[in-house]
N, C-alpha and C. Protein backbone atom coordinates (compact mmCIF):
# COMPACT_ATOMS: atom_id res chain seq x y z
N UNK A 1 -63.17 -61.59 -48.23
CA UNK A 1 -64.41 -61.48 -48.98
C UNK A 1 -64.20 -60.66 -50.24
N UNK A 2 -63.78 -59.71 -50.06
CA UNK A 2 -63.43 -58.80 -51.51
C UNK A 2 -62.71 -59.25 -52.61
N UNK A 3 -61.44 -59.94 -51.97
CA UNK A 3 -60.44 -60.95 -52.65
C UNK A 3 -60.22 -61.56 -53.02
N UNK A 4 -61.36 -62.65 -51.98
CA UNK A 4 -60.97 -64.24 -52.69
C UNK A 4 -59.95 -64.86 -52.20
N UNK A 5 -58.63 -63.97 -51.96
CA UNK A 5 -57.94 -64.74 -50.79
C UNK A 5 -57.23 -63.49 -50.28
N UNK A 6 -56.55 -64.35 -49.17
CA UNK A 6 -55.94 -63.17 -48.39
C UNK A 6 -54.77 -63.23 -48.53
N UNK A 7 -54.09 -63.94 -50.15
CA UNK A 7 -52.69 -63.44 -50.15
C UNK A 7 -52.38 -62.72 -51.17
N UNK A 8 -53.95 -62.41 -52.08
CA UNK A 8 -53.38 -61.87 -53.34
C UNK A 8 -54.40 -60.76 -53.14
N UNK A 9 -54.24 -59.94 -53.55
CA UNK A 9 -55.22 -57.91 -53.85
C UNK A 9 -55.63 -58.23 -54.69
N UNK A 10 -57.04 -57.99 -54.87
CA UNK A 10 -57.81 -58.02 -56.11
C UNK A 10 -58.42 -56.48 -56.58
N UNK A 11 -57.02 -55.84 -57.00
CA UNK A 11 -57.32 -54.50 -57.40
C UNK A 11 -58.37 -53.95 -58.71
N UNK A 12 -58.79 -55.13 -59.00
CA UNK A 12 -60.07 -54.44 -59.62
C UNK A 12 -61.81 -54.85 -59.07
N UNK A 13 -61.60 -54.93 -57.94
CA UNK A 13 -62.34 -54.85 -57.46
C UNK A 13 -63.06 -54.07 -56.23
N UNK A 14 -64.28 -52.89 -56.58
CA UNK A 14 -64.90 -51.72 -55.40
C UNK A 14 -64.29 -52.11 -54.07
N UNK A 15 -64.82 -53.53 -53.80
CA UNK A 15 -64.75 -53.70 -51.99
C UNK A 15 -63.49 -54.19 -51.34
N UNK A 16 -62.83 -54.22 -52.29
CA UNK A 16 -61.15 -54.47 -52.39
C UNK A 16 -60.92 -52.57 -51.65
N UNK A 17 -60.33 -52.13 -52.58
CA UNK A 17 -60.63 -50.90 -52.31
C UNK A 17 -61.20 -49.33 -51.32
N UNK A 18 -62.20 -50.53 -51.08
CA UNK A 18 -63.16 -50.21 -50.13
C UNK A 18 -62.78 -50.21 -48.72
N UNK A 19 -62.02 -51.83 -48.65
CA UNK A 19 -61.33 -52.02 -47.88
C UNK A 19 -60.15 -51.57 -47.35
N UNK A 20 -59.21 -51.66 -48.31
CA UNK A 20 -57.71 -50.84 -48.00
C UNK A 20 -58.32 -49.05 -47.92
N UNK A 21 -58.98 -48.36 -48.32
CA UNK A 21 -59.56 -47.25 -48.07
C UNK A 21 -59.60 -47.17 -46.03
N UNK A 22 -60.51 -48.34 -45.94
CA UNK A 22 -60.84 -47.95 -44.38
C UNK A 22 -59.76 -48.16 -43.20
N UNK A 23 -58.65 -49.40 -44.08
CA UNK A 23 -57.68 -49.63 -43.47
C UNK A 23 -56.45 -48.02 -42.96
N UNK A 24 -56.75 -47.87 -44.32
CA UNK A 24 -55.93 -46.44 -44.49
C UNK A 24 -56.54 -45.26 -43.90
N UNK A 25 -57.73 -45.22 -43.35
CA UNK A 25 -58.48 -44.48 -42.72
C UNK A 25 -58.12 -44.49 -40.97
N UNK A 26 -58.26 -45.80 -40.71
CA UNK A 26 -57.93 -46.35 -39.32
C UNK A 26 -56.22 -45.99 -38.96
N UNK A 27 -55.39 -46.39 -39.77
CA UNK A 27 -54.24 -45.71 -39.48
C UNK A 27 -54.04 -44.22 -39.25
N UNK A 28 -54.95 -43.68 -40.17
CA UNK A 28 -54.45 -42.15 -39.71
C UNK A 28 -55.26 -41.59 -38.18
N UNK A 29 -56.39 -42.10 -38.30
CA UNK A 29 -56.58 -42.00 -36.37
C UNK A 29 -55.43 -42.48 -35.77
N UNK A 30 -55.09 -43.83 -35.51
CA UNK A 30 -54.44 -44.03 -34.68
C UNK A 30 -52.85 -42.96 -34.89
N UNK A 31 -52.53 -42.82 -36.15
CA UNK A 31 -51.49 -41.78 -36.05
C UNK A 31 -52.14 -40.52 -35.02
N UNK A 32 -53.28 -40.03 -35.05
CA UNK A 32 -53.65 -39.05 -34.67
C UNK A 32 -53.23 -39.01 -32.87
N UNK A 33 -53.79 -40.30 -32.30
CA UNK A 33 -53.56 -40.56 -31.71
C UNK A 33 -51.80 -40.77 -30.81
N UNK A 34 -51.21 -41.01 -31.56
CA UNK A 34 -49.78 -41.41 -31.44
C UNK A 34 -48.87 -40.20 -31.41
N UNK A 35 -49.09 -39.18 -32.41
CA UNK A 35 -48.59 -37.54 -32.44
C UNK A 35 -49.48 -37.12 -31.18
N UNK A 36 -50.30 -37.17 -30.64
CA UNK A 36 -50.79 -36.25 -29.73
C UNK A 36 -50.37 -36.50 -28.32
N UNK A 37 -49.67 -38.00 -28.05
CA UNK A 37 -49.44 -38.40 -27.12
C UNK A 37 -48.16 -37.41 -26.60
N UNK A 38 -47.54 -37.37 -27.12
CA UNK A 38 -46.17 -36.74 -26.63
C UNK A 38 -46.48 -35.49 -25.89
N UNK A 39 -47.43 -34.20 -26.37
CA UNK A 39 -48.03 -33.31 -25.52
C UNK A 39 -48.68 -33.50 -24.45
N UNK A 40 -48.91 -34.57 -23.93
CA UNK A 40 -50.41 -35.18 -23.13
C UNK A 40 -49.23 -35.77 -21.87
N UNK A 41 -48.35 -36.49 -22.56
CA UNK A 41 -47.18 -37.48 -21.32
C UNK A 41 -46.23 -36.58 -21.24
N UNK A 42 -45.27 -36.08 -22.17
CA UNK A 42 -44.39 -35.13 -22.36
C UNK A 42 -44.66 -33.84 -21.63
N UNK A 43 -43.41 -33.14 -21.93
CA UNK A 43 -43.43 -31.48 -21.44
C UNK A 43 -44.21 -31.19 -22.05
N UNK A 44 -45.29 -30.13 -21.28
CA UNK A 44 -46.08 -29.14 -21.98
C UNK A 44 -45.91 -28.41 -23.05
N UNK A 45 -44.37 -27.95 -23.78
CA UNK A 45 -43.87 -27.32 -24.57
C UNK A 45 -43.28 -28.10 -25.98
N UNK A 46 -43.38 -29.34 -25.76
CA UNK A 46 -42.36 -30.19 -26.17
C UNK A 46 -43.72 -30.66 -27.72
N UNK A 47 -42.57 -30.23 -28.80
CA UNK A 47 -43.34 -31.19 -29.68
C UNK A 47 -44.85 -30.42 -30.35
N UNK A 48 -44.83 -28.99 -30.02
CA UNK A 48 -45.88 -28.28 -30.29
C UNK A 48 -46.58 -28.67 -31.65
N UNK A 49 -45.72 -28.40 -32.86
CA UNK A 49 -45.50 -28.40 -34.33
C UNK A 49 -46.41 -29.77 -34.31
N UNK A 50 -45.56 -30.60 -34.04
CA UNK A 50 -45.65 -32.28 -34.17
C UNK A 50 -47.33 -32.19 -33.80
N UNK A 51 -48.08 -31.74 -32.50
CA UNK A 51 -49.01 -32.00 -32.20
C UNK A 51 -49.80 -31.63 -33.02
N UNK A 52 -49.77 -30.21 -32.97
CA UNK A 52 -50.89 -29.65 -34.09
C UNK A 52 -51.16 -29.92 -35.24
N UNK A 53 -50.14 -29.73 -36.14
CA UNK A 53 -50.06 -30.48 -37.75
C UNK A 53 -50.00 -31.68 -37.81
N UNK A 54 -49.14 -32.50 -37.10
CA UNK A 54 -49.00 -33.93 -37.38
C UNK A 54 -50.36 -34.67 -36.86
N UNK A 55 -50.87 -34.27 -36.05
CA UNK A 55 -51.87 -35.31 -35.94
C UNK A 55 -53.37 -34.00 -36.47
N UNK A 56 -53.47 -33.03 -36.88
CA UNK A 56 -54.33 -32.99 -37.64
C UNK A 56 -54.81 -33.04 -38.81
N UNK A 57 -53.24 -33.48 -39.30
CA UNK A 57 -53.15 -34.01 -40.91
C UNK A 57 -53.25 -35.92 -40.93
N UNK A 58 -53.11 -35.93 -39.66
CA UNK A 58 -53.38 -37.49 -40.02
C UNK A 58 -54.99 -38.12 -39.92
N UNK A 59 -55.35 -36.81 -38.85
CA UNK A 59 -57.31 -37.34 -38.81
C UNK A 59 -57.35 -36.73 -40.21
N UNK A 60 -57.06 -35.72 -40.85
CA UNK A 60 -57.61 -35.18 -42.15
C UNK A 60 -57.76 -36.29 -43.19
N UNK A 61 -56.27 -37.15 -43.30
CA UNK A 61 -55.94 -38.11 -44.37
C UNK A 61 -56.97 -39.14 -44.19
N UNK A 62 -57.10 -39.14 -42.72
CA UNK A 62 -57.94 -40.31 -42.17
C UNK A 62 -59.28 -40.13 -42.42
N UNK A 63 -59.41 -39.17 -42.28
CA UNK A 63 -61.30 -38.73 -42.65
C UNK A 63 -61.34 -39.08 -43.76
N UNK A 64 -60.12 -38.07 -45.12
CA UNK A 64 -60.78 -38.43 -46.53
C UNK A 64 -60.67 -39.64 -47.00
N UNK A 65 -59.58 -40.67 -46.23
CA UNK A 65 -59.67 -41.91 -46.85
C UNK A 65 -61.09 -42.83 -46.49
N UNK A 66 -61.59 -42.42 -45.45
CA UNK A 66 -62.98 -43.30 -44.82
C UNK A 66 -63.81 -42.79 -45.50
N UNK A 67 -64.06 -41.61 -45.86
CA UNK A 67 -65.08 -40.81 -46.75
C UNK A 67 -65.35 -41.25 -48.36
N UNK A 68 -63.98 -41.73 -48.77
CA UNK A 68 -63.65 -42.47 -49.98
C UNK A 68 -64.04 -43.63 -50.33
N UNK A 69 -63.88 -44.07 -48.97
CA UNK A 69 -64.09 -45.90 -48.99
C UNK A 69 -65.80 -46.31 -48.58
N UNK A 70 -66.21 -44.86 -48.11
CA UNK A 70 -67.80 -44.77 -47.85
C UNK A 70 -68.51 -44.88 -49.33
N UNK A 71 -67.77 -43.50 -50.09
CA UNK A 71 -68.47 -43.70 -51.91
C UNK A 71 -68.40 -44.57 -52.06
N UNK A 72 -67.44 -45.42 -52.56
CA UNK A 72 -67.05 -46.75 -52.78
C UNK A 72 -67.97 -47.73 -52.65
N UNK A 73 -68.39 -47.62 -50.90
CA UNK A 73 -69.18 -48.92 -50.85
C UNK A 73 -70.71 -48.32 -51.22
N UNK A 74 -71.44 -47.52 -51.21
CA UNK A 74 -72.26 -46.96 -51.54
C UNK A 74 -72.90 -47.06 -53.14
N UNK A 75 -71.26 -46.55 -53.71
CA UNK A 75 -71.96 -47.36 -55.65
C UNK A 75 -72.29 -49.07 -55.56
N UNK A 76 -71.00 -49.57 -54.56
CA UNK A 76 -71.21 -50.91 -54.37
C UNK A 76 -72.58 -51.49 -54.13
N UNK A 77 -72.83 -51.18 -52.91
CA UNK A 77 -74.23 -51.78 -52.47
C UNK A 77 -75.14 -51.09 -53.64
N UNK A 78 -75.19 -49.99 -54.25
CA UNK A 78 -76.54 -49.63 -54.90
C UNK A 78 -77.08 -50.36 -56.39
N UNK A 79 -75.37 -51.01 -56.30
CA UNK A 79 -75.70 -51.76 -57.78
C UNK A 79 -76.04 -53.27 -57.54
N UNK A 80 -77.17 -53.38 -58.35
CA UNK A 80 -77.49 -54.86 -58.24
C UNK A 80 -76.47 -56.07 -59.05
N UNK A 81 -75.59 -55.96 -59.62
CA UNK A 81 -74.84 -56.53 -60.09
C UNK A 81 -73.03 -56.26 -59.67
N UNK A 82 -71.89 -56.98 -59.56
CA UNK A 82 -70.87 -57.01 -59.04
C UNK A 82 -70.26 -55.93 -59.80
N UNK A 83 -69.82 -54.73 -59.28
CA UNK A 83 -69.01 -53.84 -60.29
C UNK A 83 -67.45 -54.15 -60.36
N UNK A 84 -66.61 -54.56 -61.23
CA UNK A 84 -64.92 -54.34 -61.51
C UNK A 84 -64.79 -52.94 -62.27
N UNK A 85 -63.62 -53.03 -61.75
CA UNK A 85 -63.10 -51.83 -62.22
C UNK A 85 -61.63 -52.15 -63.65
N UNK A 86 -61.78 -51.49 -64.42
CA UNK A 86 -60.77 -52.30 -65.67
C UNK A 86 -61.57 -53.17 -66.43
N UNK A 87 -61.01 -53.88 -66.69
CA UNK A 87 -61.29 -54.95 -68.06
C UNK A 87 -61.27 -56.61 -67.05
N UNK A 88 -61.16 -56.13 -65.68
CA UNK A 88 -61.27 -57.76 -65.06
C UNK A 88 -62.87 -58.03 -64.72
């Protein structure tokens, strides 16, 4: 829908954007997810560093990218006309 197709990026466009934003959002949960596992199945000791930072920098990345892709759609929907971004 943002694109027009699904083999080419239509980088001047909000919901383009919008999109790879939430995509990039969803990965860093599931990273969050994936670093935390090793404390949870693993030795209790094992991987401390990894747990704490690594997966609270990946919900972090993950929050601000969903938070991003929230503005995004927000100018989107408020404008009554299609916004590009650039000269397209």
């Amino acid at each position: 829908e943002a694109a027009g197709s699904w083999m080419k990026p239509d980088f001047n466009s909000i919901g383009w954007w919008a999109s790879f934003l939430n995509f990039i959002g969803g990965i860093g949960f599931f990273l969050y997810a994936v670093l935390s596992l090793p404390g949870v199945v693993g030795d209790p000791g094992c991987c401390d560093d990894l747990n704490k930072w690594g997966a609270a920098m990946a919900t972090f990345w993950g929050s601000c990218a969903f938070w991003v892709a929230g503005l995004l759609q927000w100018i989107e929907f408020s404008s009554e006309h299609p916004i590009t971004l650039g000269g397209g």
